[in-house]
N, C-alpha and C. Protein backbone atom coordinates (compact mmCIF):
# COMPACT_ATOMS: atom_id res chain seq x y z
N UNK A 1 -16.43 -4.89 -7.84
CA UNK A 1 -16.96 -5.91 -6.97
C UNK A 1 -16.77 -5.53 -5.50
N UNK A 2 -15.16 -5.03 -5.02
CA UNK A 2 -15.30 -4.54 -3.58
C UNK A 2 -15.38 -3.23 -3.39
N UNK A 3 -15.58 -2.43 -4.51
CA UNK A 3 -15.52 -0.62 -4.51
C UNK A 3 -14.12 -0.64 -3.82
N UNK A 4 -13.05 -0.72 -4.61
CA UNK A 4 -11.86 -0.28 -4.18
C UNK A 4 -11.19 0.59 -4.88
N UNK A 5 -10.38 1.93 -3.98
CA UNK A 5 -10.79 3.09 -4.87
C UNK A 5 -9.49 3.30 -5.09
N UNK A 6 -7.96 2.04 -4.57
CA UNK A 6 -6.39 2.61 -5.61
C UNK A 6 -6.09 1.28 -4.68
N UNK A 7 -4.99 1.36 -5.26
CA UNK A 7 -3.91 0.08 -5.16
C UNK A 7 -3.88 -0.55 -3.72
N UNK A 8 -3.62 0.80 -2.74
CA UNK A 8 -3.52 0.42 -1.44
C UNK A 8 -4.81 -0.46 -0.88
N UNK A 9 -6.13 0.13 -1.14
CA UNK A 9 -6.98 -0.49 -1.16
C UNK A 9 -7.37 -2.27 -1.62
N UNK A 10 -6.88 -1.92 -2.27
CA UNK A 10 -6.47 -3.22 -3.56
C UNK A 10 -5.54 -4.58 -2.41
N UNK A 11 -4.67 -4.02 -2.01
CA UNK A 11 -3.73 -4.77 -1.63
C UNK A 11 -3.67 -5.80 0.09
N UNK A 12 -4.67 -4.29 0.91
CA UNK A 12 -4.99 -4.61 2.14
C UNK A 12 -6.12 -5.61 1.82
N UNK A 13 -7.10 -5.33 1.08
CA UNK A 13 -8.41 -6.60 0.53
C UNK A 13 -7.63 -7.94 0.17
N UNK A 14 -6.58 -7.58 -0.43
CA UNK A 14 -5.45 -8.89 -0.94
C UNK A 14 -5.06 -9.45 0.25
N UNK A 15 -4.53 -9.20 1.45
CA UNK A 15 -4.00 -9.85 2.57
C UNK A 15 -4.90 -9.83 3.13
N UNK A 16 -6.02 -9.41 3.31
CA UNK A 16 -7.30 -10.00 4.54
C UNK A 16 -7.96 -10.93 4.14
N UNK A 17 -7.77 -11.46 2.54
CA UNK A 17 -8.39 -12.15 2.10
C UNK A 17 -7.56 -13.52 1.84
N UNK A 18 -6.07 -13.24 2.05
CA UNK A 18 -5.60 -14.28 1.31
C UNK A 18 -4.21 -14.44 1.98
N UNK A 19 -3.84 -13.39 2.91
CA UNK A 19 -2.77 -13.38 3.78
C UNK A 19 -2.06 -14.34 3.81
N UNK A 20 -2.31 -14.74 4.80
CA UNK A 20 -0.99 -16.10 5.37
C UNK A 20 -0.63 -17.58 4.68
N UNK A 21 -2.02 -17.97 3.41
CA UNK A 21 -2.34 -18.61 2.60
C UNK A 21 -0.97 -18.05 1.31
N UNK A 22 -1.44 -16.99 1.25
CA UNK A 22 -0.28 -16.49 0.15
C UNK A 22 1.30 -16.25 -0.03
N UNK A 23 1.53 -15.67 1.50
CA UNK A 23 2.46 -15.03 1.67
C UNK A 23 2.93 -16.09 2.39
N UNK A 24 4.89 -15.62 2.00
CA UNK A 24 5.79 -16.60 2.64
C UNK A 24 6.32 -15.92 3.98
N UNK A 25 6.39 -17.09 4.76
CA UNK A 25 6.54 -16.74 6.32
C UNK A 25 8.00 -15.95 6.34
N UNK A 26 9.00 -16.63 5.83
CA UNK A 26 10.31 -15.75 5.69
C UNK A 26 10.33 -15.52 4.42
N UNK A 27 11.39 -13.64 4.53
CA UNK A 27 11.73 -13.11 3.35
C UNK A 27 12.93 -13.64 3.46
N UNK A 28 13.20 -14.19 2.13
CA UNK A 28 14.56 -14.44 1.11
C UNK A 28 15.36 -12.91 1.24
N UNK A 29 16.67 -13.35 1.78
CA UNK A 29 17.64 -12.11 1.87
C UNK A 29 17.58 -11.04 0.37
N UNK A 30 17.47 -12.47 -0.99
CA UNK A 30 17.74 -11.62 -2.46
C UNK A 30 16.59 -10.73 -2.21
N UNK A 31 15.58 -11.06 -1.81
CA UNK A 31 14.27 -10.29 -2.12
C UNK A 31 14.43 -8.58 -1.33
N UNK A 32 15.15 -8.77 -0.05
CA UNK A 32 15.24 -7.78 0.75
C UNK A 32 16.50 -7.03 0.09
N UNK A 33 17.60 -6.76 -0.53
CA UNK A 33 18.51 -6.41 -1.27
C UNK A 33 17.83 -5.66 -2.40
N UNK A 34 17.21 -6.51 -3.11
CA UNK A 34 16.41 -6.44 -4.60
C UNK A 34 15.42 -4.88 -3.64
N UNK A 35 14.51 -4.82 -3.18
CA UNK A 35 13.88 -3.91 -2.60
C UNK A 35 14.65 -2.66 -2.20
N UNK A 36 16.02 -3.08 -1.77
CA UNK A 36 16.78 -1.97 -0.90
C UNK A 36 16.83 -1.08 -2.12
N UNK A 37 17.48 -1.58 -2.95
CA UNK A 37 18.06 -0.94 -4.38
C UNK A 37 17.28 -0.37 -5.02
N UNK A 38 16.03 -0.63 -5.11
CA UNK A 38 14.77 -0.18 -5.86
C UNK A 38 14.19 0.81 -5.19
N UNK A 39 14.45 0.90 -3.72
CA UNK A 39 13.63 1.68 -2.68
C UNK A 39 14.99 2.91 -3.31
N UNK A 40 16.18 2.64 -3.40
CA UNK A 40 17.61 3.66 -3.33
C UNK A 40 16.91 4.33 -4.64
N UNK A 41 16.82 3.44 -5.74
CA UNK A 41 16.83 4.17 -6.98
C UNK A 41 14.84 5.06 -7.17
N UNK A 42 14.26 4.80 -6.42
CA UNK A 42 13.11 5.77 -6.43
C UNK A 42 13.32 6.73 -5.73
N UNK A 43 14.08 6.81 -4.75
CA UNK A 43 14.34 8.31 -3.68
C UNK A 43 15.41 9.21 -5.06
N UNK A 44 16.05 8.29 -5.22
CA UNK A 44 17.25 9.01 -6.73
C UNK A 44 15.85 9.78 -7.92
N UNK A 45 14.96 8.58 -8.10
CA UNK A 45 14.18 9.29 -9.53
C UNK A 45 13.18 10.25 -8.97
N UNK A 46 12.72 10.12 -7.86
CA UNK A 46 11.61 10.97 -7.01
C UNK A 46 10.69 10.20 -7.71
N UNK A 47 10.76 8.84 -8.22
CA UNK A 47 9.40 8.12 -8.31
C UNK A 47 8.45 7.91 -6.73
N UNK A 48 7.29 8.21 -7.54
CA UNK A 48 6.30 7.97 -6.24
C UNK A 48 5.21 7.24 -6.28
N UNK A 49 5.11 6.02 -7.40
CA UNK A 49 4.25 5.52 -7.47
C UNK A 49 5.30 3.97 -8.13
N UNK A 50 4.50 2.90 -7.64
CA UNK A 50 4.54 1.39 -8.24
C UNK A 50 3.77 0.75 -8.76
N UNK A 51 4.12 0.40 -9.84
CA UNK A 51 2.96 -0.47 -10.28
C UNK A 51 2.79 -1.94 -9.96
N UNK A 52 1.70 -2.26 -10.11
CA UNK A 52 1.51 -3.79 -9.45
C UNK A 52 2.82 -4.45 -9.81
N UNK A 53 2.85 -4.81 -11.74
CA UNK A 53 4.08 -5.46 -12.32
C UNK A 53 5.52 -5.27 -11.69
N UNK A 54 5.76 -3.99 -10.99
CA UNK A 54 7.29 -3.76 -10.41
C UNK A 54 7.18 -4.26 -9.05
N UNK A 55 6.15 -4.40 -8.52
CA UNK A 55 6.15 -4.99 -7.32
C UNK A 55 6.09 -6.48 -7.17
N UNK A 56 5.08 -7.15 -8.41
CA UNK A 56 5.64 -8.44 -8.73
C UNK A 56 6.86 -8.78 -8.58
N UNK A 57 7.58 -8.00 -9.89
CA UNK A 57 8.85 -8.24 -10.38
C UNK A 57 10.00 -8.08 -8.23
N UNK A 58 9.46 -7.05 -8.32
CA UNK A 58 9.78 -7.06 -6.51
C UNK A 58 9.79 -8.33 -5.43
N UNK A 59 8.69 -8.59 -5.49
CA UNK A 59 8.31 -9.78 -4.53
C UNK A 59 8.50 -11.49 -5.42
N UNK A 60 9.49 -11.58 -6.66
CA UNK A 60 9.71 -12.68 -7.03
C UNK A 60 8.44 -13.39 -7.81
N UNK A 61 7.53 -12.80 -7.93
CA UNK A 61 6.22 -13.70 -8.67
C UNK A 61 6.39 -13.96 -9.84
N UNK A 62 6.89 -12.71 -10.53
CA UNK A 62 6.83 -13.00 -12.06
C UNK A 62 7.91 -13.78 -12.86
């Protein structure tokens, strides 16, 4: 429907479309912790990719 060609794509269409409507004005400290650790343990695995679901699970949605 918008020819979007990977996630990043995906995501910037997600906040121009739905931004400030969606998203919470302040981050929750757990949320910023929860990220630190996840950001620690992908530099540890040399993961280089996220999937939507871990970023859910990231940003508290699921």
């Amino acid at each position: 429907k918008y020819s979007l060609h990977n996630k990043s794509e995906a995501l910037n269409k997600f906040i121009e479309m739905y931004g400030v409507d969606f998203l919470e004005r302040e981050v929750r400290e757990e949320v910023v912790n929860d990220m630190i650790k996840e950001i620690s343990k992908m530099k540890k695995n040399k993961k280089k990719e996220v999937s939507f679901s871990d970023l859910d699970k990231l940003c508290g949605i699921e």
